[in-house]
PDB file of N, CA and C in Angstrom:
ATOM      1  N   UNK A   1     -46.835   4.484  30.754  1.00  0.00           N
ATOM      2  CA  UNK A   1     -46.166   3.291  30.313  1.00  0.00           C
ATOM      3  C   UNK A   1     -45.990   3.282  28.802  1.00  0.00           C
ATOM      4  N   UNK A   2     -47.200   3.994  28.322  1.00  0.00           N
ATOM      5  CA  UNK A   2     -47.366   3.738  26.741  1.00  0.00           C
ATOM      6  C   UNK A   2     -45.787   4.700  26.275  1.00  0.00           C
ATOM      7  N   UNK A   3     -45.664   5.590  26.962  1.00  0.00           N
ATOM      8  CA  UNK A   3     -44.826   6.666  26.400  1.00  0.00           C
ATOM      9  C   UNK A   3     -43.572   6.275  26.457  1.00  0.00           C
ATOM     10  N   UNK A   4     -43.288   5.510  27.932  1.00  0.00           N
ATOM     11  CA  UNK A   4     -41.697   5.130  27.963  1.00  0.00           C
ATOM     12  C   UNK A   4     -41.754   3.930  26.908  1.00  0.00           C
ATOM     13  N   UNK A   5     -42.477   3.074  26.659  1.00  0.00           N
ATOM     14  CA  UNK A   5     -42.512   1.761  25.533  1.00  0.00           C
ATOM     15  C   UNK A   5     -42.095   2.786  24.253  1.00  0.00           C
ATOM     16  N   UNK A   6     -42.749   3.894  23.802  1.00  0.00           N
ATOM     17  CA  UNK A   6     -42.683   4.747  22.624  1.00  0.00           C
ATOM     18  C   UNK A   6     -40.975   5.086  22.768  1.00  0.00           C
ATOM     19  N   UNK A   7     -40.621   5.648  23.670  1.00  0.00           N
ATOM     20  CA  UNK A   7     -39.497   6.313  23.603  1.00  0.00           C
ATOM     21  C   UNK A   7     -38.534   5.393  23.594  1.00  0.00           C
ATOM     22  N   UNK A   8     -38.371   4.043  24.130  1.00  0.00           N
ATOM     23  CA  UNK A   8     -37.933   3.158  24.144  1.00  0.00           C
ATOM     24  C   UNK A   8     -37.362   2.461  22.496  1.00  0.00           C
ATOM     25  N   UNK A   9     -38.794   2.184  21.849  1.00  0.00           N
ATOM     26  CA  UNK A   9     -38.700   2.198  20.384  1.00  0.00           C
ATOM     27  C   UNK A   9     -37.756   3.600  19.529  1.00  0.00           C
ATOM     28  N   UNK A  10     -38.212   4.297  20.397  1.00  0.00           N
ATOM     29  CA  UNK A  10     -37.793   5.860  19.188  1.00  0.00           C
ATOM     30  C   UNK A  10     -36.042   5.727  19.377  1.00  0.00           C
ATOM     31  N   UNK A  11     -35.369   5.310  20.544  1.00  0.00           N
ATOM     32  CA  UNK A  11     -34.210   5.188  20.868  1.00  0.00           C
ATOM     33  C   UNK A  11     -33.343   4.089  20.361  1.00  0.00           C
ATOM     34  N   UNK A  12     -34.529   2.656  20.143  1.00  0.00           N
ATOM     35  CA  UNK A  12     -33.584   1.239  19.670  1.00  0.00           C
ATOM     36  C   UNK A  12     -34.185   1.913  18.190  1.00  0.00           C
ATOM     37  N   UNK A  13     -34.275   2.469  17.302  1.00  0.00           N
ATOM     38  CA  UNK A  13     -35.036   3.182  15.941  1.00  0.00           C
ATOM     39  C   UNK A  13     -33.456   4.171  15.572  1.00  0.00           C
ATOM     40  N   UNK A  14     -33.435   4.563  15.973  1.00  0.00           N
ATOM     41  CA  UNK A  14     -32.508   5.575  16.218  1.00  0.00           C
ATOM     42  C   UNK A  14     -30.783   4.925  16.137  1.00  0.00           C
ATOM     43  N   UNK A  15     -30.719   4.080  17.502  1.00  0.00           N
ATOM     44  CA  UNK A  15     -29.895   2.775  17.091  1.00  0.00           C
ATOM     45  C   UNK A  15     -29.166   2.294  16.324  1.00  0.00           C
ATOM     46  N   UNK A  16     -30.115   1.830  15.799  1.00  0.00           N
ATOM     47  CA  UNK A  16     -30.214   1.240  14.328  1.00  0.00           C
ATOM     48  C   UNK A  16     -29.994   1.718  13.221  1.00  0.00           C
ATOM     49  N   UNK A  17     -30.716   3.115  13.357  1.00  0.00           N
ATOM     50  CA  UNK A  17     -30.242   3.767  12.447  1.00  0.00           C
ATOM     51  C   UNK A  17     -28.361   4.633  12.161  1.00  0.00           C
ATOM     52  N   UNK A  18     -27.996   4.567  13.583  1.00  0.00           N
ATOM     53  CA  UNK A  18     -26.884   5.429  13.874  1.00  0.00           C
ATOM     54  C   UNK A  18     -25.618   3.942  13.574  1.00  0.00           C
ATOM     55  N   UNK A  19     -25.884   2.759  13.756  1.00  0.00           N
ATOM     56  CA  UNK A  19     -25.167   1.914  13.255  1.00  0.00           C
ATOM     57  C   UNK A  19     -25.255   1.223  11.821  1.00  0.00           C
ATOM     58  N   UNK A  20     -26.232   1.674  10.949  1.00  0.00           N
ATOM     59  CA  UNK A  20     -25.991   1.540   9.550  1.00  0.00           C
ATOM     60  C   UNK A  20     -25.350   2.685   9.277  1.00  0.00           C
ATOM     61  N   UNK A  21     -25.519   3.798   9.679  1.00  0.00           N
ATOM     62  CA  UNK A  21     -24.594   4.952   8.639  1.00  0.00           C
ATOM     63  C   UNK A  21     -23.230   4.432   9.347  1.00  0.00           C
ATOM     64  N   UNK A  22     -23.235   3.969  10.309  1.00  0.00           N
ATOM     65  CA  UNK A  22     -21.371   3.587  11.213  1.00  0.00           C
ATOM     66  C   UNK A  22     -20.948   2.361   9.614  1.00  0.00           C
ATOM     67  N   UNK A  23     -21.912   1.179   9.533  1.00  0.00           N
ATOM     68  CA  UNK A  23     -21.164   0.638   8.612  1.00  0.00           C
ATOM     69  C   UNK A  23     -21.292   1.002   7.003  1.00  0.00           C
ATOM     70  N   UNK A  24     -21.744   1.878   6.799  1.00  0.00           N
ATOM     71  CA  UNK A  24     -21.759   2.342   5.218  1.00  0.00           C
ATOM     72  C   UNK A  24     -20.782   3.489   5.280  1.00  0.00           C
ATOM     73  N   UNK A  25     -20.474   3.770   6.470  1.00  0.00           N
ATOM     74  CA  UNK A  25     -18.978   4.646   6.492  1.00  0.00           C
ATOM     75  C   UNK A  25     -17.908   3.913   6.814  1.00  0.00           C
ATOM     76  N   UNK A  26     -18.038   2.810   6.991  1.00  0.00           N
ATOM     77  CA  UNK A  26     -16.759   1.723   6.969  1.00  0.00           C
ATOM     78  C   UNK A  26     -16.437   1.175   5.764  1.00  0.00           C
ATOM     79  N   UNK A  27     -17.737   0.836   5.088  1.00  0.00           N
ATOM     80  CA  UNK A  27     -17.914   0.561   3.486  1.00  0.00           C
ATOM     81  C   UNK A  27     -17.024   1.267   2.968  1.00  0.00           C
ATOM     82  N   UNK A  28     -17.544   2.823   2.579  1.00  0.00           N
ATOM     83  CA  UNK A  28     -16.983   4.313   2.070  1.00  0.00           C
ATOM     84  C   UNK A  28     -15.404   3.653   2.384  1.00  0.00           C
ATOM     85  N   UNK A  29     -15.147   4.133   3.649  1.00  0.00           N
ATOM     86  CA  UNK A  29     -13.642   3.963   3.589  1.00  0.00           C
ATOM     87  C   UNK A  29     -12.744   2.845   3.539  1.00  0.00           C
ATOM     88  N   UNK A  30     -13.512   1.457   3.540  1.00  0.00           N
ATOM     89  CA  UNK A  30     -12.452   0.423   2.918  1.00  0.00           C
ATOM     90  C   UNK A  30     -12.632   0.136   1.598  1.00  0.00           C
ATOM     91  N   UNK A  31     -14.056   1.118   0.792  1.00  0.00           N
ATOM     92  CA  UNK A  31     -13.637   1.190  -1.130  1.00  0.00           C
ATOM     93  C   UNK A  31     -12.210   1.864  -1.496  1.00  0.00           C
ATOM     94  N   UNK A  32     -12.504   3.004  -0.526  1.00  0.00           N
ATOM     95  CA  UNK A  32     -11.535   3.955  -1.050  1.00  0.00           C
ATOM     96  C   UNK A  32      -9.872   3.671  -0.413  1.00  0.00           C
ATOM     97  N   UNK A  33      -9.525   3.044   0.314  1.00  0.00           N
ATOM     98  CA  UNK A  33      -8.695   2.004   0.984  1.00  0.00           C
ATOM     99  C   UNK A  33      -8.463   1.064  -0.357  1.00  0.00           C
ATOM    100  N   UNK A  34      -9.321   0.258  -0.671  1.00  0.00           N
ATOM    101  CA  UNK A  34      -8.690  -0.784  -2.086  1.00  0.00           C
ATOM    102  C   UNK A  34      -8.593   0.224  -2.986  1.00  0.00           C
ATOM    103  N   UNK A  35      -9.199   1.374  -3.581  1.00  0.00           N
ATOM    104  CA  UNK A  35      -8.771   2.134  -4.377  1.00  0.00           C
ATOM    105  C   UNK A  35      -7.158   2.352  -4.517  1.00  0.00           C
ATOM    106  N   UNK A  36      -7.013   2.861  -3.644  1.00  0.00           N
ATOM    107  CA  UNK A  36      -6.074   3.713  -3.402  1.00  0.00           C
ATOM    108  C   UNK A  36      -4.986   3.031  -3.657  1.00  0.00           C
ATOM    109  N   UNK A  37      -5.019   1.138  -2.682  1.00  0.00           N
ATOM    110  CA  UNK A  37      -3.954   0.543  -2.966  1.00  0.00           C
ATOM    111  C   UNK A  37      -3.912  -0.237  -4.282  1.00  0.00           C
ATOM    112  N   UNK A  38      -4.772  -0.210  -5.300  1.00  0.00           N
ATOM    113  CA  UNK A  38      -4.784  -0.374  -6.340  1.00  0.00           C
ATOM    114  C   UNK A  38      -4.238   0.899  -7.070  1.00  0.00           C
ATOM    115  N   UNK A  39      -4.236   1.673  -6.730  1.00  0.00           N
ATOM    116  CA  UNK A  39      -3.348   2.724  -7.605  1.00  0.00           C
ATOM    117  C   UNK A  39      -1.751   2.949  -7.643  1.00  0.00           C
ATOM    118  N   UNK A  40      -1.696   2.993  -6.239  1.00  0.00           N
ATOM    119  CA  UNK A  40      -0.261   2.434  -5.650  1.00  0.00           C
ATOM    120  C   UNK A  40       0.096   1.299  -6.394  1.00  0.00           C
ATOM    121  N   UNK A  41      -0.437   0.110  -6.629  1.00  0.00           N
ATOM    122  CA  UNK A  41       0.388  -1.454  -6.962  1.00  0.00           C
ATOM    123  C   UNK A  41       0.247  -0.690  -8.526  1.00  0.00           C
ATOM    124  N   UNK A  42      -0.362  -0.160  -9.170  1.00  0.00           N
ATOM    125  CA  UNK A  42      -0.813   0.037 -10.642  1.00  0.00           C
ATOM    126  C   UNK A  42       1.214   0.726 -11.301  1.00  0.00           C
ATOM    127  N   UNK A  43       1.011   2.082  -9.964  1.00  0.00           N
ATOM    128  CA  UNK A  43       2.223   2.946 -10.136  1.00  0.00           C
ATOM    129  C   UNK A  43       3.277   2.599 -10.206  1.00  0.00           C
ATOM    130  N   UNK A  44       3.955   1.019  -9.119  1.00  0.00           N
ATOM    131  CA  UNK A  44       4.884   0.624  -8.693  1.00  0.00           C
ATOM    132  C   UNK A  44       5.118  -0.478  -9.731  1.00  0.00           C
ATOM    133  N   UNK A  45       3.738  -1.131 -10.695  1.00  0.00           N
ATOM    134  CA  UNK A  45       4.022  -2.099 -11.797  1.00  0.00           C
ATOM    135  C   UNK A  45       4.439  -1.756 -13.034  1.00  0.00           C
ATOM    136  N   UNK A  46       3.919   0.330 -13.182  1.00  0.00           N
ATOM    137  CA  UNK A  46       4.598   0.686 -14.696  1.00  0.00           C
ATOM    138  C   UNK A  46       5.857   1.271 -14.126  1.00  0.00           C
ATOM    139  N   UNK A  47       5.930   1.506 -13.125  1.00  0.00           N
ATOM    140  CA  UNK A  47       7.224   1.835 -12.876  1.00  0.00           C
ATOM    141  C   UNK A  47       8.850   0.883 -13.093  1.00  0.00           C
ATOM    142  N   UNK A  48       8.066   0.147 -12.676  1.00  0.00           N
ATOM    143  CA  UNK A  48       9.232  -1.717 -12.710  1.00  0.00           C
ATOM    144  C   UNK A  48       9.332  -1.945 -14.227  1.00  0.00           C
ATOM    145  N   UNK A  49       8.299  -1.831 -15.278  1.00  0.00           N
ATOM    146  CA  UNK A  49       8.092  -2.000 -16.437  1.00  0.00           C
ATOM    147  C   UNK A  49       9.244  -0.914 -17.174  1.00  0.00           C
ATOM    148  N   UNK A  50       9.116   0.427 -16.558  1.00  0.00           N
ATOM    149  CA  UNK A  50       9.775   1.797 -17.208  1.00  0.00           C
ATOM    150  C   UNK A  50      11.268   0.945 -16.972  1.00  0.00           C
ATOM    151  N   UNK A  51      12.043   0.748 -15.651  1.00  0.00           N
ATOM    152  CA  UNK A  51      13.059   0.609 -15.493  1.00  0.00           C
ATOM    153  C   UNK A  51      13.627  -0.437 -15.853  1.00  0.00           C
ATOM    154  N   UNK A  52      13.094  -1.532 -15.765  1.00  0.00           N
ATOM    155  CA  UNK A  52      13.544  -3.300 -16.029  1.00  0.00           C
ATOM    156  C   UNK A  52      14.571  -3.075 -17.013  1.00  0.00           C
ATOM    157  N   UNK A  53      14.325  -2.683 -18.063  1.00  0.00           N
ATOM    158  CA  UNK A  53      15.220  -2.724 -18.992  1.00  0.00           C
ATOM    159  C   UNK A  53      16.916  -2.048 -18.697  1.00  0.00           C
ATOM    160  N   UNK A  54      16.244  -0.962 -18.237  1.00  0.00           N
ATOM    161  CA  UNK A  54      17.753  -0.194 -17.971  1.00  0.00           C
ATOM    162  C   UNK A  54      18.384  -1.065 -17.111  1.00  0.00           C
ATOM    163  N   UNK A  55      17.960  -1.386 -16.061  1.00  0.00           N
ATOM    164  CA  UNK A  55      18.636  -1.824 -14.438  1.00  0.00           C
ATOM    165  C   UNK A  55      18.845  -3.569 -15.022  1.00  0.00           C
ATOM    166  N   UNK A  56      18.266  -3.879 -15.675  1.00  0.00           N
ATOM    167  CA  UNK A  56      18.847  -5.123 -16.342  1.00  0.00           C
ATOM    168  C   UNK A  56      20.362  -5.016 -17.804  1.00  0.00           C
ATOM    169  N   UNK A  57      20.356  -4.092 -18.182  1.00  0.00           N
ATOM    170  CA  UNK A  57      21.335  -3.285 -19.027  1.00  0.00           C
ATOM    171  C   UNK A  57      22.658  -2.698 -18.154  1.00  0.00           C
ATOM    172  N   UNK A  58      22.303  -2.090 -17.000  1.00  0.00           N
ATOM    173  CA  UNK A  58      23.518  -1.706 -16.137  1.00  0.00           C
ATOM    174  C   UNK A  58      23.636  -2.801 -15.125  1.00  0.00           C
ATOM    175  N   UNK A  59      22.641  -4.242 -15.025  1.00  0.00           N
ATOM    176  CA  UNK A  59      23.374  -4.941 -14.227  1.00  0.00           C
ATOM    177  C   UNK A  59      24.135  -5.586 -14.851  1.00  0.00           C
ATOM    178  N   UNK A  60      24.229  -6.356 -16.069  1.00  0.00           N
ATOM    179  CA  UNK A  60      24.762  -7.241 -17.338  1.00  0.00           C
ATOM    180  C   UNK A  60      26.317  -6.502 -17.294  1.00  0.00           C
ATOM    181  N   UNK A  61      25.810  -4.937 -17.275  1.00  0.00           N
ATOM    182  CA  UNK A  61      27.112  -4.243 -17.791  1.00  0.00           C
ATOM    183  C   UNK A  61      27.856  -4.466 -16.719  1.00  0.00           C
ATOM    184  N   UNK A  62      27.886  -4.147 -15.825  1.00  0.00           N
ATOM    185  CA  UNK A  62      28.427  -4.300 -14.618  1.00  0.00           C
ATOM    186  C   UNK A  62      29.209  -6.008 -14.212  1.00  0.00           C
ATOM    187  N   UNK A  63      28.299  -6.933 -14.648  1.00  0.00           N
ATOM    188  CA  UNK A  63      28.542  -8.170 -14.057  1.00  0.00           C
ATOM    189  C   UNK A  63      29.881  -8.594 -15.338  1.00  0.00           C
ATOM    190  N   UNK A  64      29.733  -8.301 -16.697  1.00  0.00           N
ATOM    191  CA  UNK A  64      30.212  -8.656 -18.018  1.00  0.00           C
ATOM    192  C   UNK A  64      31.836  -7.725 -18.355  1.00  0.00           C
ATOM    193  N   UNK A  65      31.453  -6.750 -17.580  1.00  0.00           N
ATOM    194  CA  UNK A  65      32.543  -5.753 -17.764  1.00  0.00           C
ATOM    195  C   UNK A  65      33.873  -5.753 -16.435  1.00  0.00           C
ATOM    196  N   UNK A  66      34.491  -7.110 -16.188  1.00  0.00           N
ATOM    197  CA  UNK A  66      35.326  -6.740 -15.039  1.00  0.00           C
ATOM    198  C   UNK A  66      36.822  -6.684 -15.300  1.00  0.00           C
ATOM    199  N   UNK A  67      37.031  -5.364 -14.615  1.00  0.00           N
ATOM    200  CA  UNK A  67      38.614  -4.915 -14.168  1.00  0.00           C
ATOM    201  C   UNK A  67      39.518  -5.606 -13.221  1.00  0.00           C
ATOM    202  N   UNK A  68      39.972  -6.185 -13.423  1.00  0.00           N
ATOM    203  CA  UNK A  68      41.038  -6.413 -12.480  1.00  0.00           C
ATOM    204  C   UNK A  68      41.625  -5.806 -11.771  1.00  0.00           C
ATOM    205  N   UNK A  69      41.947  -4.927 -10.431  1.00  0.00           N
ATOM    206  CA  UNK A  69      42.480  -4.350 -10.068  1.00  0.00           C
ATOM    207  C   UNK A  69      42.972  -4.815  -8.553  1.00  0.00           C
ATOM    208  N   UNK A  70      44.244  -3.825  -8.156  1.00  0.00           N
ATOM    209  CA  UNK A  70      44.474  -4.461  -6.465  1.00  0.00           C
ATOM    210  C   UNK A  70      43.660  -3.317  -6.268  1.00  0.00           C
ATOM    211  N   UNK A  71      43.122  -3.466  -5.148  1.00  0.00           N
ATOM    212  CA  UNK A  71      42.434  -3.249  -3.918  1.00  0.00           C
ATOM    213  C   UNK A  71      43.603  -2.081  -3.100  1.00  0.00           C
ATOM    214  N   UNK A  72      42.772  -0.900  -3.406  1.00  0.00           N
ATOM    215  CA  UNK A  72      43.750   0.443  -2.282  1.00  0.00           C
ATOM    216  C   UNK A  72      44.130   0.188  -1.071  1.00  0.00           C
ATOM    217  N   UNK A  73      43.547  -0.920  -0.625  1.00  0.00           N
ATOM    218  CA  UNK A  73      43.887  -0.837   1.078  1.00  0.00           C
ATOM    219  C   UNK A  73      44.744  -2.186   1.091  1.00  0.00           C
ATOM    220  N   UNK A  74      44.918  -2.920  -0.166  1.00  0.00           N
ATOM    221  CA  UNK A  74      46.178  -4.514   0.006  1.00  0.00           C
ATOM    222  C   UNK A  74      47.194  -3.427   0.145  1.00  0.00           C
ATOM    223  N   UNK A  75      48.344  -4.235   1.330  1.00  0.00           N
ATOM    224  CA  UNK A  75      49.685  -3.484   1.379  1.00  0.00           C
ATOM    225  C   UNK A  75      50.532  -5.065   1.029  1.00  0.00           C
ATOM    226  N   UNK A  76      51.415  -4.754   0.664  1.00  0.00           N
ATOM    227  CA  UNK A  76      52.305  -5.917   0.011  1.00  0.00           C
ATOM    228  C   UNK A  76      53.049  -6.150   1.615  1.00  0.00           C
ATOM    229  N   UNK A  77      53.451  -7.339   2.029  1.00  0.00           N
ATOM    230  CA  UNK A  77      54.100  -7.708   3.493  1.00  0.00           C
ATOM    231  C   UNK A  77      55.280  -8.179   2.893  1.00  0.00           C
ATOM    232  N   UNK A  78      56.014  -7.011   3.766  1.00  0.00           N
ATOM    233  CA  UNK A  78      57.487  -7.055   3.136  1.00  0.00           C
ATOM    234  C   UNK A  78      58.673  -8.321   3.882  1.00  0.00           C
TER     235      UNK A  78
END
């Protein structure tokens, strides 16, 4: 009896132990999960920073600069 009570312990021991390393490897990978998407948002904010200027420069140009023209596909109805 004494032995199955022992083995009993050695197994809920064991347990226990096999579900803390389960959540300190969930830990591990949702640090490195916010890492990661902190590097991503970091990349995509100097990136917006690099361009703003230009893509605000060729939209101005674009909106400030208009041609008048007909349209290739108007046919005059005779």
């Amino acid at each position: 009896m004494a032995s199955q009570s022992q083995g009993i312990q050695q197994l809920l021991q064991a347990e226990k132990r096999a579900a803390e390393k389960v959540a300190d490897a969930r830990k591990r990978k949702a640090r490195r999960l916010k890492q990661a998407t902190r590097r991503q948002v970091q990349g995509m904010q100097s990136s917006q920073q690099r361009n703003r200027e230009r893509v605000l420069a060729q939209l101005l140009g674009m909106v400030c600069n208009v041609r008048p023209q007909v349209h290739p596909n108007y046919r005059i109805a005779a």
